[in-house]
N, C-alpha and C. Protein backbone atom coordinates (compact mmCIF):
# COMPACT_ATOMS: atom_id res chain seq x y z
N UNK A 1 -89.11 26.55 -73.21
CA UNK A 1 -87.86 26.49 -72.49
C UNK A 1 -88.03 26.79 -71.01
N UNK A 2 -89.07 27.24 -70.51
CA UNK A 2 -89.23 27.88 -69.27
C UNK A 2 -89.97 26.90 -68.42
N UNK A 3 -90.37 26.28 -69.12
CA UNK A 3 -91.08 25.11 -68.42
C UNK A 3 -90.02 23.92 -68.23
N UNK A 4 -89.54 23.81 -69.07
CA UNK A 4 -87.89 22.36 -68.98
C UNK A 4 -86.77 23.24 -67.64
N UNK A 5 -86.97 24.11 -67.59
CA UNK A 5 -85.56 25.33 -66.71
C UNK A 5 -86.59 24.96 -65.26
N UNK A 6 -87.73 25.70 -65.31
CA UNK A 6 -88.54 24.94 -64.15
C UNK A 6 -88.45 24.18 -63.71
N UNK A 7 -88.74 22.62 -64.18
CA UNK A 7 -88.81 21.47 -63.86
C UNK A 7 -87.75 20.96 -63.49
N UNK A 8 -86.28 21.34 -64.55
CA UNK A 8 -85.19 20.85 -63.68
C UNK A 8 -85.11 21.62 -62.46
N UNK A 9 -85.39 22.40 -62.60
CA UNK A 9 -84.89 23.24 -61.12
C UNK A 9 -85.93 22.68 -59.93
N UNK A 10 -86.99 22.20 -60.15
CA UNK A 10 -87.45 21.92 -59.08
C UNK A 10 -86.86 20.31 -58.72
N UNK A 11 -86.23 19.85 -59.76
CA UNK A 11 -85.86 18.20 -59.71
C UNK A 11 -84.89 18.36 -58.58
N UNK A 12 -83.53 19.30 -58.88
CA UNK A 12 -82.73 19.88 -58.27
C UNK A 12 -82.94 20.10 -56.80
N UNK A 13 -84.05 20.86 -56.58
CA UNK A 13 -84.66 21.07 -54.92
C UNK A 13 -84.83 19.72 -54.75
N UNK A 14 -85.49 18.91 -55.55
CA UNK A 14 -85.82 17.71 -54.85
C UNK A 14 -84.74 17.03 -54.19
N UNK A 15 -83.89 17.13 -54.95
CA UNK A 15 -82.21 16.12 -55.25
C UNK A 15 -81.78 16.92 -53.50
N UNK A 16 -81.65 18.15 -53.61
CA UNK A 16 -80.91 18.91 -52.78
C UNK A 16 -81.27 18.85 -51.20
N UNK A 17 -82.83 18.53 -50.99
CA UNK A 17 -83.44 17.73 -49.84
C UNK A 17 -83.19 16.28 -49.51
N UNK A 18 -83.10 15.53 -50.32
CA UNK A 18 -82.73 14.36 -50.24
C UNK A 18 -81.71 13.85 -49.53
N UNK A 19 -80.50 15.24 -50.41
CA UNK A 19 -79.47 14.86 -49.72
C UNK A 19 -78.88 15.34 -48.87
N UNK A 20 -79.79 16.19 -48.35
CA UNK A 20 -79.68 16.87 -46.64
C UNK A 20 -80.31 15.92 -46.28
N UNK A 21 -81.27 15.56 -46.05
CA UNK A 21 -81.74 14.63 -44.87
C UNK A 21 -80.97 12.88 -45.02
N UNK A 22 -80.15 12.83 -45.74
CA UNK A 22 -78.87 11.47 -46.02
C UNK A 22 -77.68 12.61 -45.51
N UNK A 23 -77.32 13.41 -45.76
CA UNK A 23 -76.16 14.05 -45.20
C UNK A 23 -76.15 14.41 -43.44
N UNK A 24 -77.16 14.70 -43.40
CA UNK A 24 -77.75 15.02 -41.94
C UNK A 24 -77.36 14.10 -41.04
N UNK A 25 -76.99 12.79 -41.03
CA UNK A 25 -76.97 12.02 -40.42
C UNK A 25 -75.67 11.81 -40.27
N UNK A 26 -74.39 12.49 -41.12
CA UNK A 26 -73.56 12.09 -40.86
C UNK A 26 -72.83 12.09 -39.75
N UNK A 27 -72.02 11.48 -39.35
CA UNK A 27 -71.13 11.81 -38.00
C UNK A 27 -70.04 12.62 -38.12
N UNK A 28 -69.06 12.94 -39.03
CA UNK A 28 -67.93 13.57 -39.00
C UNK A 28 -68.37 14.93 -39.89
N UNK A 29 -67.07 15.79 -39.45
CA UNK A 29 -66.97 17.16 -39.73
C UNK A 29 -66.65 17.37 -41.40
N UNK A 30 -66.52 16.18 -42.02
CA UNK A 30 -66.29 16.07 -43.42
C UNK A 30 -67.39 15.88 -44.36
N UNK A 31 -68.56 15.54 -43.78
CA UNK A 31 -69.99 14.60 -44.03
C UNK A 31 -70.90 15.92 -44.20
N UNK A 32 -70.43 16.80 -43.30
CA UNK A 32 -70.86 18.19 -42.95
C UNK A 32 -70.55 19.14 -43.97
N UNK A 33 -69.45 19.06 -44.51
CA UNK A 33 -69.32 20.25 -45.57
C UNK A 33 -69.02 19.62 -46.86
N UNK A 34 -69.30 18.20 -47.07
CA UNK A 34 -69.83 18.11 -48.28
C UNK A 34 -71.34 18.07 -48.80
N UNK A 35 -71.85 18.56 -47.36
CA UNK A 35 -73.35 19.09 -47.35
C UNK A 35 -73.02 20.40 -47.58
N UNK A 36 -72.17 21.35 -47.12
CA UNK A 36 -72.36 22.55 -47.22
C UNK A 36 -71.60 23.16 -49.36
N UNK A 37 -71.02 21.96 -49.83
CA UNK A 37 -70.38 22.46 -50.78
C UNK A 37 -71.72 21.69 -51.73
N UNK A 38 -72.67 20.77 -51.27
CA UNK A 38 -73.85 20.49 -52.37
C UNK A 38 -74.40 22.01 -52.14
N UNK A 39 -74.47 22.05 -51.34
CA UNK A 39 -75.96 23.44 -51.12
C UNK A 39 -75.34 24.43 -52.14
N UNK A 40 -73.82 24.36 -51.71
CA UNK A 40 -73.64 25.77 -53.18
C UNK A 40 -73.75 25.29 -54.51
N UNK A 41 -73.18 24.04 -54.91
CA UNK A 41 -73.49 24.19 -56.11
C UNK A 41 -74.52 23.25 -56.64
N UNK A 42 -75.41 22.70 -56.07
CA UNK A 42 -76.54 22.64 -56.50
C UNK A 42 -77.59 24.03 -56.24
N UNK A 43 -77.56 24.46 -55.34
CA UNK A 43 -77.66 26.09 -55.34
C UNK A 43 -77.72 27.13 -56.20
N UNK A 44 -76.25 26.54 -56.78
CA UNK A 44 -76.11 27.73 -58.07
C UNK A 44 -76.75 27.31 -59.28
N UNK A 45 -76.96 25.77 -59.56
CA UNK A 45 -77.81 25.44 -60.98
C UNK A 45 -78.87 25.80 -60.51
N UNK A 46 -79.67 25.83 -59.49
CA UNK A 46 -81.15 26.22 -59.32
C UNK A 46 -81.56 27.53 -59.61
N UNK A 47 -80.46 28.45 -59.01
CA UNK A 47 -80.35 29.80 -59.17
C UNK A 47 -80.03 30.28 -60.87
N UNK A 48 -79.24 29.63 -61.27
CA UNK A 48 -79.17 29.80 -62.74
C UNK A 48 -80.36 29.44 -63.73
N UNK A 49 -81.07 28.19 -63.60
CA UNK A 49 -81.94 28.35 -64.33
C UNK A 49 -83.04 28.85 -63.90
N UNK A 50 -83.38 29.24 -62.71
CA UNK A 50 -84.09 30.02 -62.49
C UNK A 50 -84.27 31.82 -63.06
N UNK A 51 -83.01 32.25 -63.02
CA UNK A 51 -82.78 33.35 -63.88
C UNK A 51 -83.43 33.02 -65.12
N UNK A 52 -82.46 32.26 -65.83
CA UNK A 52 -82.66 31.85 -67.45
C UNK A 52 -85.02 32.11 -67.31
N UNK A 53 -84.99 30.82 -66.88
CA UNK A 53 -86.74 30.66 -66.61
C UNK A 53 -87.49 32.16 -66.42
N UNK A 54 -87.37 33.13 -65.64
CA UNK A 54 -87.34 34.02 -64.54
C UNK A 54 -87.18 35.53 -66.10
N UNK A 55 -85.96 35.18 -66.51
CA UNK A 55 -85.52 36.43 -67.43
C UNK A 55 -84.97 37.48 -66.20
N UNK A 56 -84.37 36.97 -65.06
CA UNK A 56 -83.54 37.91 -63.84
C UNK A 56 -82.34 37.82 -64.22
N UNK A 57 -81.75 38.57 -65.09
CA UNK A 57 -80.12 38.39 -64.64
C UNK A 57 -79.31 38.67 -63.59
N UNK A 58 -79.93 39.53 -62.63
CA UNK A 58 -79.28 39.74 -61.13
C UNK A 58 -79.67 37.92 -60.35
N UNK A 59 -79.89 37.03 -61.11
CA UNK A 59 -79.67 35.86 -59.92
C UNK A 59 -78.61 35.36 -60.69
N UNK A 60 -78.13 35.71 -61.92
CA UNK A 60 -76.65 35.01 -61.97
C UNK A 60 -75.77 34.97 -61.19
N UNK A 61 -75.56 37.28 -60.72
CA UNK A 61 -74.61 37.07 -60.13
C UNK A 61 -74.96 36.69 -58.74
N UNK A 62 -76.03 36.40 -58.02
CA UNK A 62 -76.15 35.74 -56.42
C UNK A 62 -76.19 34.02 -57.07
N UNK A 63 -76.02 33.48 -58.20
CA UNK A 63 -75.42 32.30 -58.29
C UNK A 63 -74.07 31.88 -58.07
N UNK A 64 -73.13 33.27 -58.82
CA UNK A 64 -71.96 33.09 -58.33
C UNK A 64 -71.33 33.58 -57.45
N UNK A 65 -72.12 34.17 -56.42
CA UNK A 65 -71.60 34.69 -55.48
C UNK A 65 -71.41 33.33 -54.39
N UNK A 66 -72.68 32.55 -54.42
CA UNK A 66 -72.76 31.57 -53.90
C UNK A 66 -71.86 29.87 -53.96
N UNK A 67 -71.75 30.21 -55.22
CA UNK A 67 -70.48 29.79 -55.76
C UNK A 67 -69.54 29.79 -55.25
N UNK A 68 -69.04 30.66 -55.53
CA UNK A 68 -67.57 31.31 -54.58
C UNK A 68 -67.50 31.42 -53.23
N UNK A 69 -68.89 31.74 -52.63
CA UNK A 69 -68.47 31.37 -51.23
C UNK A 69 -68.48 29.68 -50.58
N UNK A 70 -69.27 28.79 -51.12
CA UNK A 70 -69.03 27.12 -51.02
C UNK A 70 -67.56 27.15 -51.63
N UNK A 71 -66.93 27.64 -52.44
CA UNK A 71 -65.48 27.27 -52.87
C UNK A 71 -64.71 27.68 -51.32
N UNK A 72 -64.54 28.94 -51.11
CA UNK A 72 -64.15 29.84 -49.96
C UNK A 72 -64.08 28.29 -48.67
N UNK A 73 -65.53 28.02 -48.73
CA UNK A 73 -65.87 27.42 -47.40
C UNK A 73 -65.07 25.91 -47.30
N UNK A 74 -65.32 25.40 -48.76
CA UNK A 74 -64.34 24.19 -48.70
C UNK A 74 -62.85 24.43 -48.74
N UNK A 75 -62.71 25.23 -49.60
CA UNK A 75 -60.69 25.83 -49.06
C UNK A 75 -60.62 25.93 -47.54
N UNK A 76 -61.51 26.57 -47.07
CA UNK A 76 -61.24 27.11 -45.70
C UNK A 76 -60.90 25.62 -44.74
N UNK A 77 -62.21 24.77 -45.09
CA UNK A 77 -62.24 23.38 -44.52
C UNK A 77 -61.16 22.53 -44.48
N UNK A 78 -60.46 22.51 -45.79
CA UNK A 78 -59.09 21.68 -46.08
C UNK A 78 -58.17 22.41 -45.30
N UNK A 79 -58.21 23.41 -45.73
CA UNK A 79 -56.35 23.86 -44.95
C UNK A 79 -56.91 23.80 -43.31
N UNK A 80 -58.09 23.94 -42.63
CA UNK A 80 -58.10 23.49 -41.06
C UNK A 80 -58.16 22.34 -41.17
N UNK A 81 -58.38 21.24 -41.91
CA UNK A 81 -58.32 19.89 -41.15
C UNK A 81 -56.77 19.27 -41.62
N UNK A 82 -55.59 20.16 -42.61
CA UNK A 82 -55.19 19.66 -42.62
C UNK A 82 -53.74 20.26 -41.69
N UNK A 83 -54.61 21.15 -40.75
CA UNK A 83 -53.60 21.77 -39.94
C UNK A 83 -53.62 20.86 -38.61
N UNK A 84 -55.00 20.62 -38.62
CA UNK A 84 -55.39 19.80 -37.38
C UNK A 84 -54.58 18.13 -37.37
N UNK A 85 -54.47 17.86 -38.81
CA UNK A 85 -53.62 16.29 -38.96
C UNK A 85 -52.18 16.89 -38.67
N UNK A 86 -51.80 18.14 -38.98
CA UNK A 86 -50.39 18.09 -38.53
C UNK A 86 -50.04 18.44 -37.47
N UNK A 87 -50.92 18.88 -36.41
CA UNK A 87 -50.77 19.03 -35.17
C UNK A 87 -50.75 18.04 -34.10
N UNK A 88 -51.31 16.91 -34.99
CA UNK A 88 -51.88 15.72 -34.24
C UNK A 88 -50.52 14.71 -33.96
């Protein structure tokens, strides 16, 4: 099992580079934090099976801490851009 938790998790890093350097390029401020909401939760499966793999249960909870703060960051994102459309 530790070897399958591994491997996805490194598939995951792979996935998670990929799509920074395709996100990277974007032009708008929206392109940007659906880079910042992959990083958390592809983040958090890496971090999770890494525990599982690992036998750490203190990276659950910095899985969901990380979690919750990509949630935080995309709430935060919506209600400013959609203050910014009503200002406009």
């Amino acid at each position: 099992m530790n070897d399958i938790a591994l491997t996805v998790a490194l598939f995951l890093l792979a996935n998670l580079v990929i799509a920074l350097l395709a996100a990277a390029r974007g032009p708008t401020k929206a392109d940007r934090m659906l880079m910042a909401l992959l990083f958390g939760s592809t983040g958090t499966g890496i971090l999770v099976l890494l525990a599982q793999a690992m036998q750490q249960p203190a990276l659950v909870d910095v899985a969901l801490v990380l979690a919750l703060l990509a949630a935080i960051g995309g709430i935060a994102f919506a209600r400013r851009a959609w203050q910014e459309r009503r200002d406009d």
